[in-house]
C-alpha atoms as a PDB file:
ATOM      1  CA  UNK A   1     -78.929 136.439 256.824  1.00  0.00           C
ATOM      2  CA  UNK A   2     -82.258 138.031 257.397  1.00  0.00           C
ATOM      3  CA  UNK A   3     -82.283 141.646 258.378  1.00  0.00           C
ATOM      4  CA  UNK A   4     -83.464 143.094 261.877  1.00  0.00           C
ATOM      5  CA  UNK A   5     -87.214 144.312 261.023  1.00  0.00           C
ATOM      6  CA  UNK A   6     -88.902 147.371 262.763  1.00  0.00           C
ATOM      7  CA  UNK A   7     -91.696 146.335 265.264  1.00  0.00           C
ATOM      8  CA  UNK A   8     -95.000 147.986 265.566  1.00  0.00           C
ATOM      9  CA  UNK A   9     -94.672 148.658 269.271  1.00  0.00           C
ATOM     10  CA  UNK A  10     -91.923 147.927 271.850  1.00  0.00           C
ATOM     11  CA  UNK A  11     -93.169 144.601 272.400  1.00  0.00           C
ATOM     12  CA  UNK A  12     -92.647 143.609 268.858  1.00  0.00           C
ATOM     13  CA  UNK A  13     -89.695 144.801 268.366  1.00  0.00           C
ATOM     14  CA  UNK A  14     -88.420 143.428 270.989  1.00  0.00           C
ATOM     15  CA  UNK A  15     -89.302 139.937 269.963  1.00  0.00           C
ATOM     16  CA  UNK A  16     -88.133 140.796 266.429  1.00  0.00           C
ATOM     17  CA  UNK A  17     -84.698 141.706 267.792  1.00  0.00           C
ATOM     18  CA  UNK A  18     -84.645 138.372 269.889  1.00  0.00           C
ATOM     19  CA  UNK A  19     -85.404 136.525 266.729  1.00  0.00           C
ATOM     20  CA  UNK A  20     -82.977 138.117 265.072  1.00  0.00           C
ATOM     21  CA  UNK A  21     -80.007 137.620 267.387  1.00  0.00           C
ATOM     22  CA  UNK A  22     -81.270 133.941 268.130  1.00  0.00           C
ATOM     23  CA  UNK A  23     -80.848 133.417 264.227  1.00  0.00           C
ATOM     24  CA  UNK A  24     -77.290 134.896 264.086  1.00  0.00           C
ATOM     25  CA  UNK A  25     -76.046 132.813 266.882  1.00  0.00           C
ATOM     26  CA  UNK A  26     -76.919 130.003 264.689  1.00  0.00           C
ATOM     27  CA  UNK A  27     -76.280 130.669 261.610  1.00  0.00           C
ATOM     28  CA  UNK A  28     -72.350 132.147 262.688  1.00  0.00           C
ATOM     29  CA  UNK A  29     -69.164 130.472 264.271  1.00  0.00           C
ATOM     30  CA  UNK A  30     -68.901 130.815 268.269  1.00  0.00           C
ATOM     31  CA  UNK A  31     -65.770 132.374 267.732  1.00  0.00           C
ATOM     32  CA  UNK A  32     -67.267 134.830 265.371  1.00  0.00           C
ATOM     33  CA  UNK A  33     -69.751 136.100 267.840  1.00  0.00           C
ATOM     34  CA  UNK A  34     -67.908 135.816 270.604  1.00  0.00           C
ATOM     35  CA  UNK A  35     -65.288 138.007 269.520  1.00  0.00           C
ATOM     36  CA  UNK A  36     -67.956 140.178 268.471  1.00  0.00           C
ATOM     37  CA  UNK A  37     -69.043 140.160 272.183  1.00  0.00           C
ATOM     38  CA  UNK A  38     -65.740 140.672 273.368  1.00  0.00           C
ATOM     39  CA  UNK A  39     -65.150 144.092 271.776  1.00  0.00           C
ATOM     40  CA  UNK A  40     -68.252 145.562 273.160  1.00  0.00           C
ATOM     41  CA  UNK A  41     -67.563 143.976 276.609  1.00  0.00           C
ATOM     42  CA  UNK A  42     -64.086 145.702 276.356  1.00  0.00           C
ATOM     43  CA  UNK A  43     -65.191 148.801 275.251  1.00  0.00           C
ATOM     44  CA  UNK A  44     -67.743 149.182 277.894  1.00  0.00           C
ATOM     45  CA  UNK A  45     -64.637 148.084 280.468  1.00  0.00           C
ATOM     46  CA  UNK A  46     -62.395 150.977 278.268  1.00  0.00           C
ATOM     47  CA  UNK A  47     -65.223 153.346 278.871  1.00  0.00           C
ATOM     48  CA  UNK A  48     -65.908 152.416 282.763  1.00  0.00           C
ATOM     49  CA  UNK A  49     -62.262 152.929 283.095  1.00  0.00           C
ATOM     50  CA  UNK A  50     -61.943 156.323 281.382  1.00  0.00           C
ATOM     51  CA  UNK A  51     -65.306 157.978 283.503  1.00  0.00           C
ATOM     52  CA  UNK A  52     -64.012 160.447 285.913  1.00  0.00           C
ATOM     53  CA  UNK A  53     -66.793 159.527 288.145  1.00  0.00           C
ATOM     54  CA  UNK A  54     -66.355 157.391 291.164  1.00  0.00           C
ATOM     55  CA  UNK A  55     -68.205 154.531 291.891  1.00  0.00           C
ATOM     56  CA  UNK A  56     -70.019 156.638 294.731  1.00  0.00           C
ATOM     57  CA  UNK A  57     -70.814 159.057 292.449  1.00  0.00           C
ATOM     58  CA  UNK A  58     -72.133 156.858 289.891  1.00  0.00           C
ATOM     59  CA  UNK A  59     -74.340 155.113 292.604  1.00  0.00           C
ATOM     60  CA  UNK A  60     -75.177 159.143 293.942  1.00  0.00           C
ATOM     61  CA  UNK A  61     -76.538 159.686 290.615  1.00  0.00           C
ATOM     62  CA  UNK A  62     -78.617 156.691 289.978  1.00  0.00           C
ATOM     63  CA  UNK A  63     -80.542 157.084 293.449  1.00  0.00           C
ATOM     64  CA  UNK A  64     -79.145 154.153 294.750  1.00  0.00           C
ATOM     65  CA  UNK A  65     -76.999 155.747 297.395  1.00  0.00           C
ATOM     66  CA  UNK A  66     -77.941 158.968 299.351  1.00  0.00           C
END
């Protein structure tokens, strides 16, 4: 499997990282990835869960609510 390569600029790397992921997806099992997927999607609902703030505050802090 090739190895994610630094860009030059944002844009670059960007496209590198695209590359790269569009390459793993083919070259691994759907199961393998999508378990892969599945513990960072859980972990993000672990961490969401855990956060003492509320959703208002959450919203308070990103500017979307006043």
């Amino acid at each position: 499997m090739k190895y994610l390569k630094p860009g030059k600029d944002n844009k670059e790397e960007r496209l590198n990282f695209v590359k790269y992921w569009a390459n793993y997806v083919r070259t691994h099992s759907d199961k393998e990835w999508s378990r892969q997927q599945n513990v960072l999607i859980n972990s993000l609902m672990q961490n969401a869960k855990n956060s003492k703030l509320t959703k208002e505050e959450y919203l308070r802090i990103k500017g979307e609510i006043k």
